[in-house]
C-alpha atoms as a PDB file:
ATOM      1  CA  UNK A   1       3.826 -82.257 -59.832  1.00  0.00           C
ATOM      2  CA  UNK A   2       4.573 -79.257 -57.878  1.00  0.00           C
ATOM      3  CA  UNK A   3       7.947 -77.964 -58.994  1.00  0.00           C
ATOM      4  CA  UNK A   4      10.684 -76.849 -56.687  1.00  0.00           C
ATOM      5  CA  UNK A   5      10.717 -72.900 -56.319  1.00  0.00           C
ATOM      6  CA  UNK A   6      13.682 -71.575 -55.795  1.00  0.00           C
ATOM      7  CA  UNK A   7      12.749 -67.777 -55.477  1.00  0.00           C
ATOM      8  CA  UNK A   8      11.619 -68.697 -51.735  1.00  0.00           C
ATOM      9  CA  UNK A   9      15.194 -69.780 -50.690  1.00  0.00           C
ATOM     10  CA  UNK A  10      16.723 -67.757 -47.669  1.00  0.00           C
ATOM     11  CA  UNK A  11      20.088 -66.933 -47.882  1.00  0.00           C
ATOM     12  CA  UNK A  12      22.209 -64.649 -45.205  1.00  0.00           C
ATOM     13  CA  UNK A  13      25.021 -62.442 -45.593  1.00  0.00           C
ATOM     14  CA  UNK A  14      28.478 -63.529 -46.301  1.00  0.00           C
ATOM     15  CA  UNK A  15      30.234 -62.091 -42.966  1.00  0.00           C
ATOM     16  CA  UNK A  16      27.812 -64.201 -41.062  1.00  0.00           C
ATOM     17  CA  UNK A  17      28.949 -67.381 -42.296  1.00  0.00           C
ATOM     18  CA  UNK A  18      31.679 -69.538 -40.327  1.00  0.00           C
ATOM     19  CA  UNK A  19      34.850 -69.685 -42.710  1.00  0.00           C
ATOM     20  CA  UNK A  20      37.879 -72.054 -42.682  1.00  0.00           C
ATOM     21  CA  UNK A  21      40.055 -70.686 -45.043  1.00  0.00           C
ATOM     22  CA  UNK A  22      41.002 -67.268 -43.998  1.00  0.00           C
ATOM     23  CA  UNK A  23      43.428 -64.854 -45.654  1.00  0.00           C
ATOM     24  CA  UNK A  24      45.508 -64.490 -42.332  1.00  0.00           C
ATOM     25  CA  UNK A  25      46.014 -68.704 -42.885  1.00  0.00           C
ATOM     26  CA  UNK A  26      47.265 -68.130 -46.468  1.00  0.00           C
ATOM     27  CA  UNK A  27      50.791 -69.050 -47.463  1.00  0.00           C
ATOM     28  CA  UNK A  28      53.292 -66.080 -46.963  1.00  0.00           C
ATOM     29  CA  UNK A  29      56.238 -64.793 -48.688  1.00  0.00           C
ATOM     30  CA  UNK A  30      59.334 -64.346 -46.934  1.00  0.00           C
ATOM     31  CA  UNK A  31      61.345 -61.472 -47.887  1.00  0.00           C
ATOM     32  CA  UNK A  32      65.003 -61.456 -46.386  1.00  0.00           C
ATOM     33  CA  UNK A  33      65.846 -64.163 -44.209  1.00  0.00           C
ATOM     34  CA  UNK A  34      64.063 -67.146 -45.935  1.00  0.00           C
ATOM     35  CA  UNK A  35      61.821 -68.546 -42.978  1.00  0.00           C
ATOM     36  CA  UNK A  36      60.280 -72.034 -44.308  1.00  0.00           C
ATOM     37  CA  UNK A  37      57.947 -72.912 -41.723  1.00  0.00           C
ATOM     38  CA  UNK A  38      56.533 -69.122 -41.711  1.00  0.00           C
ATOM     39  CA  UNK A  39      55.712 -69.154 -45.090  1.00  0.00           C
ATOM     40  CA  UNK A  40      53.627 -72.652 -44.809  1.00  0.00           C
ATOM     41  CA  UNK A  41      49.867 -71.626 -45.248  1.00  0.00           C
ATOM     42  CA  UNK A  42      48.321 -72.393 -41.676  1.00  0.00           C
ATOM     43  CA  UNK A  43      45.773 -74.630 -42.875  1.00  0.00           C
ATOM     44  CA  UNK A  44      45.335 -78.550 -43.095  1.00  0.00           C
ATOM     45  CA  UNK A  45      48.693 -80.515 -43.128  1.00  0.00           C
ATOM     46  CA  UNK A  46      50.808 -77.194 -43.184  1.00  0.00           C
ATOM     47  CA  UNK A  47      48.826 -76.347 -39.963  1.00  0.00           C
ATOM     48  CA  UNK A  48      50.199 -79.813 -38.715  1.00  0.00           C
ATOM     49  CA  UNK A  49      53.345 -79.561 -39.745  1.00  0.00           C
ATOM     50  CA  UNK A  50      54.149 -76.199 -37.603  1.00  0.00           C
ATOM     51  CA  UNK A  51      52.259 -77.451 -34.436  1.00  0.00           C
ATOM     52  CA  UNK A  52      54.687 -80.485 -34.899  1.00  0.00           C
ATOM     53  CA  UNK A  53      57.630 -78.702 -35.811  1.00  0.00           C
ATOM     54  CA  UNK A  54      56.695 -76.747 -32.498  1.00  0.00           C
ATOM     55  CA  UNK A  55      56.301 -80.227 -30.434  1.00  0.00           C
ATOM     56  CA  UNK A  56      60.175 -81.044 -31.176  1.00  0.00           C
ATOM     57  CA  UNK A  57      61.459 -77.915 -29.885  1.00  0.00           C
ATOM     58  CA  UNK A  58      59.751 -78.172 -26.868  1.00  0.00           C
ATOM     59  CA  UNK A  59      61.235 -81.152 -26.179  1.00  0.00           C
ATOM     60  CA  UNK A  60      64.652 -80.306 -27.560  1.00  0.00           C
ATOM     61  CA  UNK A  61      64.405 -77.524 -24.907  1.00  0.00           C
ATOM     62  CA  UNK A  62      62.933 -79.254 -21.602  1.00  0.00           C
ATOM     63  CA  UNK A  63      65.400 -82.741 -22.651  1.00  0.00           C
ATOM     64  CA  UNK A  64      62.296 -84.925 -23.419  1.00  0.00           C
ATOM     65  CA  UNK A  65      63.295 -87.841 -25.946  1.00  0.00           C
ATOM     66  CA  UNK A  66      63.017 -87.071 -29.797  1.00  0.00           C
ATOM     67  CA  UNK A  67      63.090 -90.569 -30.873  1.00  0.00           C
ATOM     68  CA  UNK A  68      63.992 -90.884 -34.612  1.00  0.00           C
ATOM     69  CA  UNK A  69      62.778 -94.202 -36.506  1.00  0.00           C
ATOM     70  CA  UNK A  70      63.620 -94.490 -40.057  1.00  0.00           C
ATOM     71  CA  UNK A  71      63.830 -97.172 -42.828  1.00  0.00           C
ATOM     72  CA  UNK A  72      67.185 -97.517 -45.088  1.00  0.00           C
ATOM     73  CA  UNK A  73      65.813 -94.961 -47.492  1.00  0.00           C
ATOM     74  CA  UNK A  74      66.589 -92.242 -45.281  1.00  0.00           C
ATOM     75  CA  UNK A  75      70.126 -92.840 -45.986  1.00  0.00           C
ATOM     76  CA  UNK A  76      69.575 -94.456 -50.108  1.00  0.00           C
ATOM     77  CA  UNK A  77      67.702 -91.059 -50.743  1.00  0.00           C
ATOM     78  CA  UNK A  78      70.950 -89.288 -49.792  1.00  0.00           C
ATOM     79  CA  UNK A  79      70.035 -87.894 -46.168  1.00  0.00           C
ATOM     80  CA  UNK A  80      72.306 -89.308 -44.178  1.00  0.00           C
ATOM     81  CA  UNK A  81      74.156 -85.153 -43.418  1.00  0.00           C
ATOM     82  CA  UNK A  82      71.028 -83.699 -42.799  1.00  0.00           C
ATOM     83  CA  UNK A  83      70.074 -86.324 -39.747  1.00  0.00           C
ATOM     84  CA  UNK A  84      73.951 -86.240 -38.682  1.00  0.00           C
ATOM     85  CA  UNK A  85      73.221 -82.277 -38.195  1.00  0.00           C
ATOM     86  CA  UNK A  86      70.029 -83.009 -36.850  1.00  0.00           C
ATOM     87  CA  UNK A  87      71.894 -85.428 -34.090  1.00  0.00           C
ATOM     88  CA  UNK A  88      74.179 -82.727 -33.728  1.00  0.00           C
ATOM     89  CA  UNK A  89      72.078 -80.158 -32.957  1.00  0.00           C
ATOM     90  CA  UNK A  90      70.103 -81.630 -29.339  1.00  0.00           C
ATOM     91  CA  UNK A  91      67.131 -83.185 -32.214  1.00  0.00           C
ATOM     92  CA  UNK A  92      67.605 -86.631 -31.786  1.00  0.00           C
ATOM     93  CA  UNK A  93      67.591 -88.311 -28.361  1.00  0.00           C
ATOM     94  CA  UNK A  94      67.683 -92.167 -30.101  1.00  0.00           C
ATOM     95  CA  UNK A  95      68.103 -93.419 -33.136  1.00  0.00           C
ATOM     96  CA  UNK A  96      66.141 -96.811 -33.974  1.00  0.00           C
ATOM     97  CA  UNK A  97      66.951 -98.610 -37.351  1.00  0.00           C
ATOM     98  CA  UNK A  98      65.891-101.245 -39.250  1.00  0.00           C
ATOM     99  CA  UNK A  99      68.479-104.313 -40.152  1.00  0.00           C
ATOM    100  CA  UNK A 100      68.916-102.708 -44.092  1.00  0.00           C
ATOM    101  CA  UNK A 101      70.457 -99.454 -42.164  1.00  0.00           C
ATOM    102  CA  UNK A 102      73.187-100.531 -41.068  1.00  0.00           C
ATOM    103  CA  UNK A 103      74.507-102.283 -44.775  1.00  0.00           C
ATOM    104  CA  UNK A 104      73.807 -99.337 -46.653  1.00  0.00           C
ATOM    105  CA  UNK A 105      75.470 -97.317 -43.772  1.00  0.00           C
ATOM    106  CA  UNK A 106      78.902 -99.317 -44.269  1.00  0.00           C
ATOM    107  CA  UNK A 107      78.786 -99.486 -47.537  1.00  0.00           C
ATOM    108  CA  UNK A 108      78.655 -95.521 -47.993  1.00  0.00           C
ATOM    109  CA  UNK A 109      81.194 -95.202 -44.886  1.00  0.00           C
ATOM    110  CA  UNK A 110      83.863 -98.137 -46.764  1.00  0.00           C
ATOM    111  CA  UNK A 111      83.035 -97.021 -50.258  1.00  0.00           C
ATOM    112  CA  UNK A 112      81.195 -93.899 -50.379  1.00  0.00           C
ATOM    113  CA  UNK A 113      78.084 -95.905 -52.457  1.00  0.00           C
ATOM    114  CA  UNK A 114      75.419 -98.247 -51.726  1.00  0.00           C
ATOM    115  CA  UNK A 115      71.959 -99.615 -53.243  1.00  0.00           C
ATOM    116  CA  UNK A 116      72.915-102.412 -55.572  1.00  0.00           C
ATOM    117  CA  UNK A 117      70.706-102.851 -58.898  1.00  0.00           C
ATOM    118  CA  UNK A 118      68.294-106.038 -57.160  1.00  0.00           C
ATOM    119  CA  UNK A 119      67.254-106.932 -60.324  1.00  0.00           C
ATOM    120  CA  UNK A 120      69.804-107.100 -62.412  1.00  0.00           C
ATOM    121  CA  UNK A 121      71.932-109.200 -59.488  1.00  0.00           C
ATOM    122  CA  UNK A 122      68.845-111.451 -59.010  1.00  0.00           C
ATOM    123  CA  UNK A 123      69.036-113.461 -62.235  1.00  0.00           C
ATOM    124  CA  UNK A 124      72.918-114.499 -61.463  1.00  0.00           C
ATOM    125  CA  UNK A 125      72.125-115.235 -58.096  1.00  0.00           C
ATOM    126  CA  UNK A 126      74.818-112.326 -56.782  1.00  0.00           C
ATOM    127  CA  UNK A 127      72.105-109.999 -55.381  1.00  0.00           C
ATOM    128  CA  UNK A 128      73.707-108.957 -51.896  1.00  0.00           C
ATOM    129  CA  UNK A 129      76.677-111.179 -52.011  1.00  0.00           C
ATOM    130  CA  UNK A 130      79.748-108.119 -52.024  1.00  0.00           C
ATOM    131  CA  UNK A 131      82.144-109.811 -49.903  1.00  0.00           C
ATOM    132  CA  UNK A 132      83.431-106.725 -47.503  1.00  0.00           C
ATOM    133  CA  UNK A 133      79.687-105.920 -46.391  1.00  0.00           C
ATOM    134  CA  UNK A 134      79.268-109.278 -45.227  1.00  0.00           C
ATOM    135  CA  UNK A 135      82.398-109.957 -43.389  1.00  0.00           C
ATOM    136  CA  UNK A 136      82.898-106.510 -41.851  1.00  0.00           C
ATOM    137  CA  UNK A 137      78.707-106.649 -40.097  1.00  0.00           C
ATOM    138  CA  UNK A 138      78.753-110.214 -39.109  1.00  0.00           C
ATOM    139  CA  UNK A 139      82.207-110.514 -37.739  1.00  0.00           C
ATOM    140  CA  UNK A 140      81.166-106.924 -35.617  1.00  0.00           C
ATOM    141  CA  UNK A 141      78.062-108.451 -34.537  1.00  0.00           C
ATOM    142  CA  UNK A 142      79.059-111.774 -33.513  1.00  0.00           C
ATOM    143  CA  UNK A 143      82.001-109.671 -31.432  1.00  0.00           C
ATOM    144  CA  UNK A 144      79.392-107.458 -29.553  1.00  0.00           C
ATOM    145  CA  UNK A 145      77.096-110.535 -28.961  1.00  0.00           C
ATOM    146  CA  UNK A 146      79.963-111.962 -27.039  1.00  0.00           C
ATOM    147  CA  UNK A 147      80.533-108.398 -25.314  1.00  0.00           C
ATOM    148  CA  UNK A 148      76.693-107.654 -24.704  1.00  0.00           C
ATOM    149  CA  UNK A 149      76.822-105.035 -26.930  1.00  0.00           C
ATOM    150  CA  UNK A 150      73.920-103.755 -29.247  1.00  0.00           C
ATOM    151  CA  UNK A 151      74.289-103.711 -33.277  1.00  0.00           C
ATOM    152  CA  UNK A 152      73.699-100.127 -33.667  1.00  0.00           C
ATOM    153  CA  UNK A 153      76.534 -99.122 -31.068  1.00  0.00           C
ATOM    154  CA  UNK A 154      79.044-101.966 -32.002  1.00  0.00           C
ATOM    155  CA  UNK A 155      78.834-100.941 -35.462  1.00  0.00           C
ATOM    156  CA  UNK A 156      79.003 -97.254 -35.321  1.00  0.00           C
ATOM    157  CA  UNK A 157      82.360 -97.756 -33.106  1.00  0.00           C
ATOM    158  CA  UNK A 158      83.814-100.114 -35.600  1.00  0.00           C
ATOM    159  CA  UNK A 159      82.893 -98.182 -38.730  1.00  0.00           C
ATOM    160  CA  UNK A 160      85.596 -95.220 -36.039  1.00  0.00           C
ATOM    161  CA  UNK A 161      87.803 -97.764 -35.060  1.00  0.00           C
ATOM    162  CA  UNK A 162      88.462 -98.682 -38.693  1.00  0.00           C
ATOM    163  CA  UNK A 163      89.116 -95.135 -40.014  1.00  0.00           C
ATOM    164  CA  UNK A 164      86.906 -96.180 -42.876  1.00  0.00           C
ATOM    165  CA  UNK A 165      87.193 -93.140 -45.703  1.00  0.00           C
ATOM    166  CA  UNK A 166      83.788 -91.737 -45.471  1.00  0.00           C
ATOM    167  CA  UNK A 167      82.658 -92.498 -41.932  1.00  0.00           C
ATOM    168  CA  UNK A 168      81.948 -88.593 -42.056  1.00  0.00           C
ATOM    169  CA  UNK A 169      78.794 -89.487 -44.012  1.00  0.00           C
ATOM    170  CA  UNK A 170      77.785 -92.915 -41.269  1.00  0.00           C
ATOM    171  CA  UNK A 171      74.601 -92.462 -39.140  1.00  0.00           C
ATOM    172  CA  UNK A 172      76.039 -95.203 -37.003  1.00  0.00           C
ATOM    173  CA  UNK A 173      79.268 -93.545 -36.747  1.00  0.00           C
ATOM    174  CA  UNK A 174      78.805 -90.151 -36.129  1.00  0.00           C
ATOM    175  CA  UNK A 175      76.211 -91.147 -33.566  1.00  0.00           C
ATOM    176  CA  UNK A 176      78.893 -93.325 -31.884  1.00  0.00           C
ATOM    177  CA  UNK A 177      81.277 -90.139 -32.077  1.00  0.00           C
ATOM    178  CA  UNK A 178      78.384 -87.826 -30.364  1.00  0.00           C
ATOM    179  CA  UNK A 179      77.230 -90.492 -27.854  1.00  0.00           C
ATOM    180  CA  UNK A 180      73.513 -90.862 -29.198  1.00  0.00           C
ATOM    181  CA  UNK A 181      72.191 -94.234 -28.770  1.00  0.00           C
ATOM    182  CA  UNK A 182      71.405 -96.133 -32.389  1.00  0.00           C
ATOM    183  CA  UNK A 183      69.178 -99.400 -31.905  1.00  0.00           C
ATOM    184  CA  UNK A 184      69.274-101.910 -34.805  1.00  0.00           C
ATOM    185  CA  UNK A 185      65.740-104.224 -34.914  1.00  0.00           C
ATOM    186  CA  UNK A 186      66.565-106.880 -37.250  1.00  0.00           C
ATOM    187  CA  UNK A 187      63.717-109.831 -38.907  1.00  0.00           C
ATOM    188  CA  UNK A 188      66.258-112.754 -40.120  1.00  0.00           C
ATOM    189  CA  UNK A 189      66.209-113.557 -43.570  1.00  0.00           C
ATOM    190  CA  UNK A 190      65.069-110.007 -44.637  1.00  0.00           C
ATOM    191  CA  UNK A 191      68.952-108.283 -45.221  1.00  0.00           C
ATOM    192  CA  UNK A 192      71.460-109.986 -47.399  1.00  0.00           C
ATOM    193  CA  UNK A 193      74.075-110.840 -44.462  1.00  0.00           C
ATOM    194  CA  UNK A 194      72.199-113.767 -43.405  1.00  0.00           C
ATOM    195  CA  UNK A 195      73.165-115.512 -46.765  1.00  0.00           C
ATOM    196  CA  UNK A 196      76.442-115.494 -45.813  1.00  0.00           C
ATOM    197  CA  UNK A 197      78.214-118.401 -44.182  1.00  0.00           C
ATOM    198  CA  UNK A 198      80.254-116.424 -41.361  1.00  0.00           C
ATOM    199  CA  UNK A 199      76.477-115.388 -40.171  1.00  0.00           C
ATOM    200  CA  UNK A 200      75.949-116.109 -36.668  1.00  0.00           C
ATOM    201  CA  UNK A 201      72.190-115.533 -36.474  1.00  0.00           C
ATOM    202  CA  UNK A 202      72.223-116.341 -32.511  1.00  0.00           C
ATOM    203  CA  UNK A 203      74.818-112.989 -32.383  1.00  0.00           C
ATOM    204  CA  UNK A 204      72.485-110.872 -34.489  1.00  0.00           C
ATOM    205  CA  UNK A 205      69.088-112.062 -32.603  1.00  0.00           C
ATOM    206  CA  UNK A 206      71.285-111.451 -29.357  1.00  0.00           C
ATOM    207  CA  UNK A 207      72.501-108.049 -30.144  1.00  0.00           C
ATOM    208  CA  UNK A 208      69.157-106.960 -31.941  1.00  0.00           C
ATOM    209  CA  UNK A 209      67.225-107.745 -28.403  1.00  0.00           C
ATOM    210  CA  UNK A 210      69.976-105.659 -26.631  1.00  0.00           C
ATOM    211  CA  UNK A 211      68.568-102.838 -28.707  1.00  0.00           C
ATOM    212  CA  UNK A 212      65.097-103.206 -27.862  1.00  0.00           C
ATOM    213  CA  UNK A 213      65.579-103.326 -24.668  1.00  0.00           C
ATOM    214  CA  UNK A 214      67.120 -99.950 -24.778  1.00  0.00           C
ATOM    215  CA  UNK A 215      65.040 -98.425 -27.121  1.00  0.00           C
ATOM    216  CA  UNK A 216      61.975 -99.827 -24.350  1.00  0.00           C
ATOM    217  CA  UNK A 217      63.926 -97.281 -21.930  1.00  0.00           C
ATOM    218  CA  UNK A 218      63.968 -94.356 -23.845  1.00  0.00           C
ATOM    219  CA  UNK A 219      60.216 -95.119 -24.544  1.00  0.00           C
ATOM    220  CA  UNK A 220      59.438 -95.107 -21.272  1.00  0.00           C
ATOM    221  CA  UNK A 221      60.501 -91.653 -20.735  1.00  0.00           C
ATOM    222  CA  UNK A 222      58.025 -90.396 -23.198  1.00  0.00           C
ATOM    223  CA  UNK A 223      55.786 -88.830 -20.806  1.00  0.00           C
ATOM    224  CA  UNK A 224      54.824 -85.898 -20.774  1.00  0.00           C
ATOM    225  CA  UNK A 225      56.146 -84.100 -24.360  1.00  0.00           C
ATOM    226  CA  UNK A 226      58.534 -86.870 -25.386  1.00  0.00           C
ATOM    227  CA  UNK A 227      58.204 -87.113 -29.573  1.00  0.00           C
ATOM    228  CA  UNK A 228      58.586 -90.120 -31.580  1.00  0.00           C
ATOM    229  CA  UNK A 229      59.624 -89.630 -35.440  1.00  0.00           C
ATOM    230  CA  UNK A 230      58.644 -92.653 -38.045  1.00  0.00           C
ATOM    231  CA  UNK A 231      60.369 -91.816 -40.783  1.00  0.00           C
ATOM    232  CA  UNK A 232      59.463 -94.824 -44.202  1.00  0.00           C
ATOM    233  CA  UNK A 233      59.501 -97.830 -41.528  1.00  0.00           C
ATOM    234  CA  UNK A 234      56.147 -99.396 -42.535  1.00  0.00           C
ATOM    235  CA  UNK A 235      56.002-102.816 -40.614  1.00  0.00           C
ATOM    236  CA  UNK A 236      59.142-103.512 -38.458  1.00  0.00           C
ATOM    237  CA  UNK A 237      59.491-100.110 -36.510  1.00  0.00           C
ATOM    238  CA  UNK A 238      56.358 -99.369 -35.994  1.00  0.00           C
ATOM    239  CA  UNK A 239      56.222-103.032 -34.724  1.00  0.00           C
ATOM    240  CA  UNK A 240      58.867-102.878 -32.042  1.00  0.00           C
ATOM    241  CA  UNK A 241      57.433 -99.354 -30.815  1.00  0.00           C
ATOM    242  CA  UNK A 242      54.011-101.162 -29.951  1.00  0.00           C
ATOM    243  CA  UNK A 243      55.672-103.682 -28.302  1.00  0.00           C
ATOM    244  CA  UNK A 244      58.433-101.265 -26.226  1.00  0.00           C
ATOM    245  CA  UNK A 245      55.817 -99.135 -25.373  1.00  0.00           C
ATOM    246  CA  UNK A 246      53.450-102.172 -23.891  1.00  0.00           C
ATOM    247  CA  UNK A 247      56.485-103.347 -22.040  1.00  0.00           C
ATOM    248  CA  UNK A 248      57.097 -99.581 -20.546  1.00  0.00           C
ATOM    249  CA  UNK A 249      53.453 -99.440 -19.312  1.00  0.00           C
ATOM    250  CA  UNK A 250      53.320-103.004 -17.974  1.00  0.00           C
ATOM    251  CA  UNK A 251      56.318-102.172 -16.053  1.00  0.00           C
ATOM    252  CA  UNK A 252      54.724 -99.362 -14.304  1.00  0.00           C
ATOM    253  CA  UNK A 253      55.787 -96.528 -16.229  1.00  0.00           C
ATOM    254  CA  UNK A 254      53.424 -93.706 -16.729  1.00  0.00           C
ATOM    255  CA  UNK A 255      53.864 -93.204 -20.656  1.00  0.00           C
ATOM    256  CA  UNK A 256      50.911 -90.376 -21.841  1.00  0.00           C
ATOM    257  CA  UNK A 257      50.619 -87.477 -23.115  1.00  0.00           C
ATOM    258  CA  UNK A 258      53.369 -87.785 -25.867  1.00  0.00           C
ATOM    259  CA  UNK A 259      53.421 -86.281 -29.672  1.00  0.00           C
ATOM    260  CA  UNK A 260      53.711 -88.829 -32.606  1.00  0.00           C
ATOM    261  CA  UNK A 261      53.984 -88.744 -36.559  1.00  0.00           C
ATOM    262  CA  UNK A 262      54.671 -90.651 -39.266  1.00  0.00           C
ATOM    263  CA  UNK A 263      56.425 -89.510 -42.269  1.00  0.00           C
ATOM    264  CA  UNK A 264      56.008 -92.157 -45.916  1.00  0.00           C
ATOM    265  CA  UNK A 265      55.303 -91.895 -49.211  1.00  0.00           C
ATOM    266  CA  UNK A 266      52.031 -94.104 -48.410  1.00  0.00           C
ATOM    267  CA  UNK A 267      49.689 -93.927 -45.328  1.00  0.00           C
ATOM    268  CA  UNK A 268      50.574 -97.630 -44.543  1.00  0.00           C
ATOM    269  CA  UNK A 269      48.488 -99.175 -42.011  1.00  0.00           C
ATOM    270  CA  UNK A 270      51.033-100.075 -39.376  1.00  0.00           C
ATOM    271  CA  UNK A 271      52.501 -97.064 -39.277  1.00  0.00           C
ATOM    272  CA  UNK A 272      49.202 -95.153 -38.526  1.00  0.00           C
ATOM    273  CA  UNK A 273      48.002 -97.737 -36.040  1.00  0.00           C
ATOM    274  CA  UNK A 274      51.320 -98.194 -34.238  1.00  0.00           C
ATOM    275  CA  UNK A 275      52.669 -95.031 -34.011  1.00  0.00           C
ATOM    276  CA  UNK A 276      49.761 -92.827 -34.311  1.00  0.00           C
ATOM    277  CA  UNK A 277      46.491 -93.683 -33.508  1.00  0.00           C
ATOM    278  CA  UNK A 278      46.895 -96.507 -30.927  1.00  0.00           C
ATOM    279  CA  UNK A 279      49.731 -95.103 -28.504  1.00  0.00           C
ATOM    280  CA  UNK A 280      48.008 -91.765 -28.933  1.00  0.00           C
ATOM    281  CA  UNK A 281      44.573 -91.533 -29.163  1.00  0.00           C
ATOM    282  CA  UNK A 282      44.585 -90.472 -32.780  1.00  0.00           C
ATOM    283  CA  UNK A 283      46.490 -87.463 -31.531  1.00  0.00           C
ATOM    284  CA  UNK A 284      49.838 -87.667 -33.931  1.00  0.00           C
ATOM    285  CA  UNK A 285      50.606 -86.744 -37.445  1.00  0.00           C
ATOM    286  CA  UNK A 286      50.493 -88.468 -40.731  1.00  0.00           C
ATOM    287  CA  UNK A 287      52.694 -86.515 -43.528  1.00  0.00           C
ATOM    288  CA  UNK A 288      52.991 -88.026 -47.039  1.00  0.00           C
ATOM    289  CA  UNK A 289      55.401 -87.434 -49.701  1.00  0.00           C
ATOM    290  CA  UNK A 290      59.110 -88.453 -50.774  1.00  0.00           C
ATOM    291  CA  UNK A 291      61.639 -88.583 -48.389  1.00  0.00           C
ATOM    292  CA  UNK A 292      63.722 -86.531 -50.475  1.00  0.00           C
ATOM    293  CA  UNK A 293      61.150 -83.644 -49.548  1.00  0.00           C
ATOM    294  CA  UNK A 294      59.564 -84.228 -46.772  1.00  0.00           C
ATOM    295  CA  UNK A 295      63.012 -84.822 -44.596  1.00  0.00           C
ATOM    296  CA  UNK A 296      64.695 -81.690 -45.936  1.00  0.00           C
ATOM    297  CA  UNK A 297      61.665 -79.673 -45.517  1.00  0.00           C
ATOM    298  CA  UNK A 298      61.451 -81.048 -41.528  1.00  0.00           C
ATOM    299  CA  UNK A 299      65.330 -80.380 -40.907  1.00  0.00           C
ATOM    300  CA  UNK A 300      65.318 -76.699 -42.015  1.00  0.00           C
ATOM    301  CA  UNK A 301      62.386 -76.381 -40.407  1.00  0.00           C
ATOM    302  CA  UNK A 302      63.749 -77.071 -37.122  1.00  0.00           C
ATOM    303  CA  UNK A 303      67.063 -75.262 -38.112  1.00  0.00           C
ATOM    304  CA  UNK A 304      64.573 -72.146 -38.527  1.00  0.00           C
ATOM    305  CA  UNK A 305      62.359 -72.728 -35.107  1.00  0.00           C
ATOM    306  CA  UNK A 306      66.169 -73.626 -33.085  1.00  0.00           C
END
């Protein structure tokens, strides 16, 4: 058998080849002023991560929406400041939540905790049944049903109206105070209110389609730059974006050339579908990691780039 011979190979010289790792892409240190972003290496997800940091300050500067959708662990991994700031700051044009956000926002507003041990509540049957939670969100809600008023807004006003001790740390609050839109999208049965008997679930369902209709028009006004933020939704959000942004585009609004990315500790497939590839093209960002990282890491980046 004739053997392969390996002295007749051709090779060429180094500098000829096509590279894609270059020196100039390599990670930096910043000396001085500590620059986050700058010191990224430009290559693969850190690439990604400045062109999207970039995005967001586009829009912040020509007043396209930054829509913000996030899961309750953005406030149970201790966030809640950082977002507030970010709200502050022009970064955040609306705020959609899912139904645990708002519990876990009270809760730290009235008592300055949250995040009951599930387990250990589960055997006695007392897993979600804390009496002030229940009664303060369901008597608000079945108030702004009554008064056409969203969950996310009739909530953050109450949590004012009430003074309560730590409403400094409240999404829903401070958003309230700063006149950003929050939308609440609720699935009944998932949060621990319904289990309550003062539950109106026709006043939650009410309120909760309130907010997707206004979360549907700051979707339509997408076009063009507009960014939309999934930040550890993995099914509902990413759910009632499909949806909004079907009902902008059936309505006749042009809704294209917008930047996407989704932010988890798991490349879920909803999340990628919904919010990245279908609206898109493919043309948004997947970042994975703990929130307790990755949401730090994306509000001093746009502190730096602002």
């Amino acid at each position: 058998m004739k053997r392969i011979d390996l002295l007749k190979i051709k090779t060429y010289p180094l500098k000829e080849r096509k590279s894609k790792v270059k020196i100039e892409n390599f990670a930096r240190i910043q000396e001085g002023k500590k620059r986050i972003v700058e010191s990224l290496p430009d290559i693969l997800a850190g690439k990604d991560f400045k062109n999207f940091v970039k995005s967001i300050t586009i829009a912040e500067k020509k007043k396209k929406p930054i829509i913000f959708m996030c899961g309750a662990h953005i406030i149970k991994c201790g966030l809640s400041l950082l977002l507030i700031d970010l709200m502050r700051k022009g970064f955040v044009s609306l705020l959609a939540l899912n139904g645990a956000s708002p519990i876990h926002d009270f809760e730290i507003a009235y008592r300055g905790e949250t995040s009951e041990d599930v387990s250990e509540n589960l055997e006695t049957g007392e897993f979600g049944m804390a009496k002030e939670t229940a009664e303060f969100l369901n008597q608000t809600v079945s108030e702004a049903a009554g008064k056409n008023i969203g969950i996310g807004e009739s909530v953050g006003k109450k949590i004012l109206d009430k003074k309560l001790p730590y409403s400094k740390y409240s999404i829903l609050a401070q958003a309230a105070k700063l006149h950003i839109p929050v939308t609440v999208h609720i699935a009944i049965g998932t949060d621990i209110i319904y289990q309550h008997p003062n539950c109106d679930a026709g006043a939650w369902g009410k309120s909760s389609y309130l907010d997707f209709l206004r979360f549907t028009e700051e979707v339509a006004k997408l076009n063009n730059g507009g960014v939309v933020v999934n930040f550890g939704s993995a099914v509902i959000l990413p759910e009632v974006f499909l949806k909004a942004l079907n009902l902008a585009r059936n309505l006749g609004y042009k809704v294209k050339n917008f930047i996407t990315a989704n932010f988890d500790l798991y490349n879920h497939y909803r999340p990628r579908e919904n919010v990245v590839r279908r609206p898109t093209g493919g043309k948004g960002y997947i970042f994975l990691g703990h929130h307790e990282f990755l949401f730090p890491l994306l509000y001093y980046a746009l502190n730096e780039r602002n």
